[in-house]
Protein backbone atom coordinates (compact mmCIF):
# COMPACT_ATOMS: atom_id res chain seq x y z
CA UNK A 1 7.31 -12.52 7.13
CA UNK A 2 10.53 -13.18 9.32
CA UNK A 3 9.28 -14.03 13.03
CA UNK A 4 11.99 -13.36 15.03
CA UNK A 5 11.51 -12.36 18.81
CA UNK A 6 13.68 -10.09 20.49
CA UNK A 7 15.39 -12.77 22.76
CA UNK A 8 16.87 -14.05 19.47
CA UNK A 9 17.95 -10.82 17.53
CA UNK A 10 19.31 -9.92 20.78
CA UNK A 11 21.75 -13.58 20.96
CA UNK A 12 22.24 -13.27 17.05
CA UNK A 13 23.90 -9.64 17.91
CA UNK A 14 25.99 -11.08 20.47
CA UNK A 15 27.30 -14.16 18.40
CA UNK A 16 27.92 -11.50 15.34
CA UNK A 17 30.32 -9.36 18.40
CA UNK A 18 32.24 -12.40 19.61
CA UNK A 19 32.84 -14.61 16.42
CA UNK A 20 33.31 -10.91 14.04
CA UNK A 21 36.15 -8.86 13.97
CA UNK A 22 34.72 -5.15 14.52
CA UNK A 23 36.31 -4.16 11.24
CA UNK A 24 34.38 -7.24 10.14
CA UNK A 25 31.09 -6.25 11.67
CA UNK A 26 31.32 -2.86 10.59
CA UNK A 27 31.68 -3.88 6.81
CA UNK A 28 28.69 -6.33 7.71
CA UNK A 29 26.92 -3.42 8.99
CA UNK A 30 27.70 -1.24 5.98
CA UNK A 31 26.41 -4.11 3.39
CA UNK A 32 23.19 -4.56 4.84
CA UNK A 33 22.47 -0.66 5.03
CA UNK A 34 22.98 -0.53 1.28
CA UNK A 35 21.03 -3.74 0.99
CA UNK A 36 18.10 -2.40 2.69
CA UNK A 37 18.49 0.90 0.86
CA UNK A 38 18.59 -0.76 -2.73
CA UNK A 39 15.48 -2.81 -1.68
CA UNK A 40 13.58 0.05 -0.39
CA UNK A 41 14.26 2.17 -4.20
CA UNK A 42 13.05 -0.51 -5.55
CA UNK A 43 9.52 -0.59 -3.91
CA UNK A 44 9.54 3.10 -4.69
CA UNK A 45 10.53 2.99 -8.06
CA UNK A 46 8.08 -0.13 -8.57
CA UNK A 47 4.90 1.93 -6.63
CA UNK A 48 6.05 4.96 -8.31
CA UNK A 49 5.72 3.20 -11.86
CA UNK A 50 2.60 1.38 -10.86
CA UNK A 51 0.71 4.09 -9.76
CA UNK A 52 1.83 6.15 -13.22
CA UNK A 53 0.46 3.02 -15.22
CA UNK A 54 -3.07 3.08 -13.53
CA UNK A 55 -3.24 6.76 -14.05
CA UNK A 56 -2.74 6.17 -18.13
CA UNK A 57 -4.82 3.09 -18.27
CA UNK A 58 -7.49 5.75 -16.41
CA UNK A 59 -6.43 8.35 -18.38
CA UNK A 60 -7.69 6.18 -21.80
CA UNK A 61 -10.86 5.15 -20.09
CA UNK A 62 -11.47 9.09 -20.41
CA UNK A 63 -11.34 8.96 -16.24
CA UNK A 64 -8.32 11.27 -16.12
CA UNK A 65 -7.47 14.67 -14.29
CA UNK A 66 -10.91 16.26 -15.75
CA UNK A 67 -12.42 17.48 -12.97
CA UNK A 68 -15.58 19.40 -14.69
CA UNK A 69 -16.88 15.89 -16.05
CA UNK A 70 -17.23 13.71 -13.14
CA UNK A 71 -17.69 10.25 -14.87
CA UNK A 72 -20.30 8.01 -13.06
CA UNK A 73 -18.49 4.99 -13.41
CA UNK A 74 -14.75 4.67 -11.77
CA UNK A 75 -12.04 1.19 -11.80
CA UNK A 76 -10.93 -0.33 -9.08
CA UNK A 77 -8.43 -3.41 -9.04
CA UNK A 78 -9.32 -6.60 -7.44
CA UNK A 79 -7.85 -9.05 -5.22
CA UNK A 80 -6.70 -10.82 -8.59
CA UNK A 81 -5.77 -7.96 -9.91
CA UNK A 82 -8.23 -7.11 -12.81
CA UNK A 83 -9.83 -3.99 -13.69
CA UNK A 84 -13.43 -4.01 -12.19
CA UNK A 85 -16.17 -0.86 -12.65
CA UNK A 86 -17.07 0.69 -9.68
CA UNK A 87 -20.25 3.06 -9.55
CA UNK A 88 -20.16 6.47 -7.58
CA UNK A 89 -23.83 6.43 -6.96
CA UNK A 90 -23.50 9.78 -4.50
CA UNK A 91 -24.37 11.93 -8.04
CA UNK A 92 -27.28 10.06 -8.19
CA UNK A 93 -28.92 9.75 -4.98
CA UNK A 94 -27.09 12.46 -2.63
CA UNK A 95 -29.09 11.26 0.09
CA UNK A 96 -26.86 8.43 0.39
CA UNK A 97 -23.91 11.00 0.86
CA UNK A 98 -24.75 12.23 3.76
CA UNK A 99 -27.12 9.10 5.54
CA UNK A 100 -25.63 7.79 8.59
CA UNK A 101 -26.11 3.98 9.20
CA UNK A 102 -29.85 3.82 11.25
CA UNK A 103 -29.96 0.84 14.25
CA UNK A 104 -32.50 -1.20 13.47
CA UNK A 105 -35.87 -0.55 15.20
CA UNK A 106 -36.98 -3.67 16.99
CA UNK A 107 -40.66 -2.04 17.50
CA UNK A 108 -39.19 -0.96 21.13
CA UNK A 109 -39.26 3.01 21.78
């Protein structure tokens, strides 16, 4: 990402004030509001349409909003981004549902 400290945001704010005009730094201002507000509908619109596209390609796999049939196996998407099964084993052995991780017992009591 952008690594700026705040030494240098604080100088770049000062050059902007001396070498703009404050009509100038107001327009300046104004653009990169709307720029910031374009790129953040953008993320939404792109989460927004990602997270609808997992929910259909769920939705075929018969993994959709059926609550009553709890499917035992569930997707996940890897780091590469494919579609990878992933088991919900707490149907199966509820014991592992409620366990808390035991320390390790070194014979010493």
């Amino acid at each position: 990402m952008l690594d700026f400290s705040l030494s240098e945001l604080v100088m770049a704010i000062v050059v902007a004030i001396v070498v703009l005009k404050p009509e100038d730094l107001k327009n300046l201002i104004r653009k990169m509001h709307k720029v910031k507000r374009t790129i953040n509908l953008q993320y939404q619109s792109y989460t927004t349409k990602l997270q609808k596209d997992l929910a259909d390609i769920l939705d075929e796999g018969g993994l959709g909003s059926d609550k009553a049939k709890k499917p035992l196996v569930r997707y996940v998407v890897d780091l590469e981004g494919n579609l990878q099964e992933a088991y919900d084993l707490s149907d199966i052995m509820p014991e592992i549902k409620n366990s808390s991780p035991q320390e390790p017992n070194d014979g010493k009591q």
